[in-house]
C-alpha atoms as a PDB file:
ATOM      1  CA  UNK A   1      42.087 -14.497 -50.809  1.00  0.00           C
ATOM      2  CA  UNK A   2      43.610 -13.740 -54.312  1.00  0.00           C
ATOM      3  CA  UNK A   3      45.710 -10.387 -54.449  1.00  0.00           C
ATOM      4  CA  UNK A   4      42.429  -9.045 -56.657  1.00  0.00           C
ATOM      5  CA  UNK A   5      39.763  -9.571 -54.205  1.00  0.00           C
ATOM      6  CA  UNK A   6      42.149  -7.926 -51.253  1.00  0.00           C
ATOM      7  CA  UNK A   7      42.928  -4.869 -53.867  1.00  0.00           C
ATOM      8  CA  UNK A   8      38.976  -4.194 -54.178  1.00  0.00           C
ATOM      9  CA  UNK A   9      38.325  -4.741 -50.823  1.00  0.00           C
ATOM     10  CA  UNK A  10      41.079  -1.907 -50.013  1.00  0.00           C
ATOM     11  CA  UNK A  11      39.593  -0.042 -52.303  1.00  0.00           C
ATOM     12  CA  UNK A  12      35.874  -0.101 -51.018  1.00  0.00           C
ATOM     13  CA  UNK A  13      37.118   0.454 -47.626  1.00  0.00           C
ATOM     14  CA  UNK A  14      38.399   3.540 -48.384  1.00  0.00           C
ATOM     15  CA  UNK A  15      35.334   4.726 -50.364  1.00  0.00           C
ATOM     16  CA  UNK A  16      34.130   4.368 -46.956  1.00  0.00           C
ATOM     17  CA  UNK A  17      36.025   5.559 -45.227  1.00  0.00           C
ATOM     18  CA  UNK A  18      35.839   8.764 -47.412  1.00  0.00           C
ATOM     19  CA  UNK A  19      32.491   8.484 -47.373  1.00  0.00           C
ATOM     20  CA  UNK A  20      32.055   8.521 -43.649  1.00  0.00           C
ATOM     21  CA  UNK A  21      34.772  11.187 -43.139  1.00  0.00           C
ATOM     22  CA  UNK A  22      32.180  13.613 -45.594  1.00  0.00           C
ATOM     23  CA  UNK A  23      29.490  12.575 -43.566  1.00  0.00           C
ATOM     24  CA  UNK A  24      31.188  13.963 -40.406  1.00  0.00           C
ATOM     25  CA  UNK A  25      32.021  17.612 -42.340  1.00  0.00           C
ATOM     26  CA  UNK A  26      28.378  17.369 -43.281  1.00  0.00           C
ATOM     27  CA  UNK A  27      27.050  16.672 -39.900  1.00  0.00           C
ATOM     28  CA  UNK A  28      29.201  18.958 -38.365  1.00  0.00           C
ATOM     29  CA  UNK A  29      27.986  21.713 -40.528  1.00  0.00           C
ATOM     30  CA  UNK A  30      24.490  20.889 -40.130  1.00  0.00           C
ATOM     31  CA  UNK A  31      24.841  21.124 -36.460  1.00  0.00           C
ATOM     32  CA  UNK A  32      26.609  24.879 -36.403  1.00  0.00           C
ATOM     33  CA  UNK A  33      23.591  25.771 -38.539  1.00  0.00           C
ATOM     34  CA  UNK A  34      21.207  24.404 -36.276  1.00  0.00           C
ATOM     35  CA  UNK A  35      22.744  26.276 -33.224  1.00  0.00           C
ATOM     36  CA  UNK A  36      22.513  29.589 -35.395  1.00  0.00           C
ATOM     37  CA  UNK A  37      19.141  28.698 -36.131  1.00  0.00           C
ATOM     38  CA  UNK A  38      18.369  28.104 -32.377  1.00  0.00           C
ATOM     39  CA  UNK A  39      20.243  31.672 -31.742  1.00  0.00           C
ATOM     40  CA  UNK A  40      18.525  33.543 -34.498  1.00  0.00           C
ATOM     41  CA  UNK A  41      14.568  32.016 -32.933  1.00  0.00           C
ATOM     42  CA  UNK A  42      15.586  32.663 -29.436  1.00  0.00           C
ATOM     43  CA  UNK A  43      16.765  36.529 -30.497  1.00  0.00           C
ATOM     44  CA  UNK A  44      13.364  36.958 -32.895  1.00  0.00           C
ATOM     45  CA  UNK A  45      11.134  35.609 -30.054  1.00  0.00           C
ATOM     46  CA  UNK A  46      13.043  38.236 -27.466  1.00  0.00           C
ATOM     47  CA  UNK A  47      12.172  40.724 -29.869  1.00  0.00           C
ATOM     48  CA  UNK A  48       8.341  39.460 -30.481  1.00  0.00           C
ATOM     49  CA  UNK A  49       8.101  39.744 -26.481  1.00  0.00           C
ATOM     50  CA  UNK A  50       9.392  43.231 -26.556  1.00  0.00           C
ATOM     51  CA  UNK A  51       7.349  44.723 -28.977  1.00  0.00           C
ATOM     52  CA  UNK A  52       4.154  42.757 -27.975  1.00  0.00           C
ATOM     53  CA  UNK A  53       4.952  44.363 -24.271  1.00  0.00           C
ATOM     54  CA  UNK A  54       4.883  47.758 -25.952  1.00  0.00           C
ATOM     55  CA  UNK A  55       1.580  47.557 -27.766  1.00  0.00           C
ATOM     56  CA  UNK A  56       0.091  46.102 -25.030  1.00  0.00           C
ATOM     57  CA  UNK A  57       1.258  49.392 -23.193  1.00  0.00           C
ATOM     58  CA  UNK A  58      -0.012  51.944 -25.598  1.00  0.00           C
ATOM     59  CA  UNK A  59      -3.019  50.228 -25.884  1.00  0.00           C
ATOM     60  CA  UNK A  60      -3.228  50.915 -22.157  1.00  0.00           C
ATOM     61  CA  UNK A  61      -2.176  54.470 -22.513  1.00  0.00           C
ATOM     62  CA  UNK A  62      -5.186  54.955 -25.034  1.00  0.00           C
ATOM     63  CA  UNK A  63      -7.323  52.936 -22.910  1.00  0.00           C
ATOM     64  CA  UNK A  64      -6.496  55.689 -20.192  1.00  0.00           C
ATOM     65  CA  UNK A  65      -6.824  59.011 -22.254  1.00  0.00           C
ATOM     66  CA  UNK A  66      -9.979  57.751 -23.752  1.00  0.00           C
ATOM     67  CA  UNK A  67     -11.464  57.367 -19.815  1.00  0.00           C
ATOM     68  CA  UNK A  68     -10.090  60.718 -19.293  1.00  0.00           C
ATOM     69  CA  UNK A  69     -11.941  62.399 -22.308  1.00  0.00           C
END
């Protein structure tokens, strides 16, 4: 192998290299996002619950005064 072809070999394997080590940051990134994500939908669907649980109560409370009229 002439000194040429072992200089651009070098040379794409660190392209590589820097490519993969980008893709890592990315990925890693993409993965804290996804857990916020996951926290953000599991703290929106708490609070969906909650107020759902309320309506459903004061629909019961009118439900009640309107028997008692």
């Amino acid at each position: 192998m002439e000194n040429a072809d072992l200089q651009a070999l070098t040379n794409k394997l660190d392209r590589l290299i820097q490519h993969v080590e980008q893709l890592r940051g990315q990925n890693r990134l993409l993965l804290a996002n996804e857990r916020a994500w996951r926290g953000e939908r599991a703290h929106l669907i708490e609070k969906n619950e909650m107020a759902r649980l309320k309506v459903e109560a004061m629909i019961s409370r009118l439900k009640a005064l309107e028997q008692d009229s």
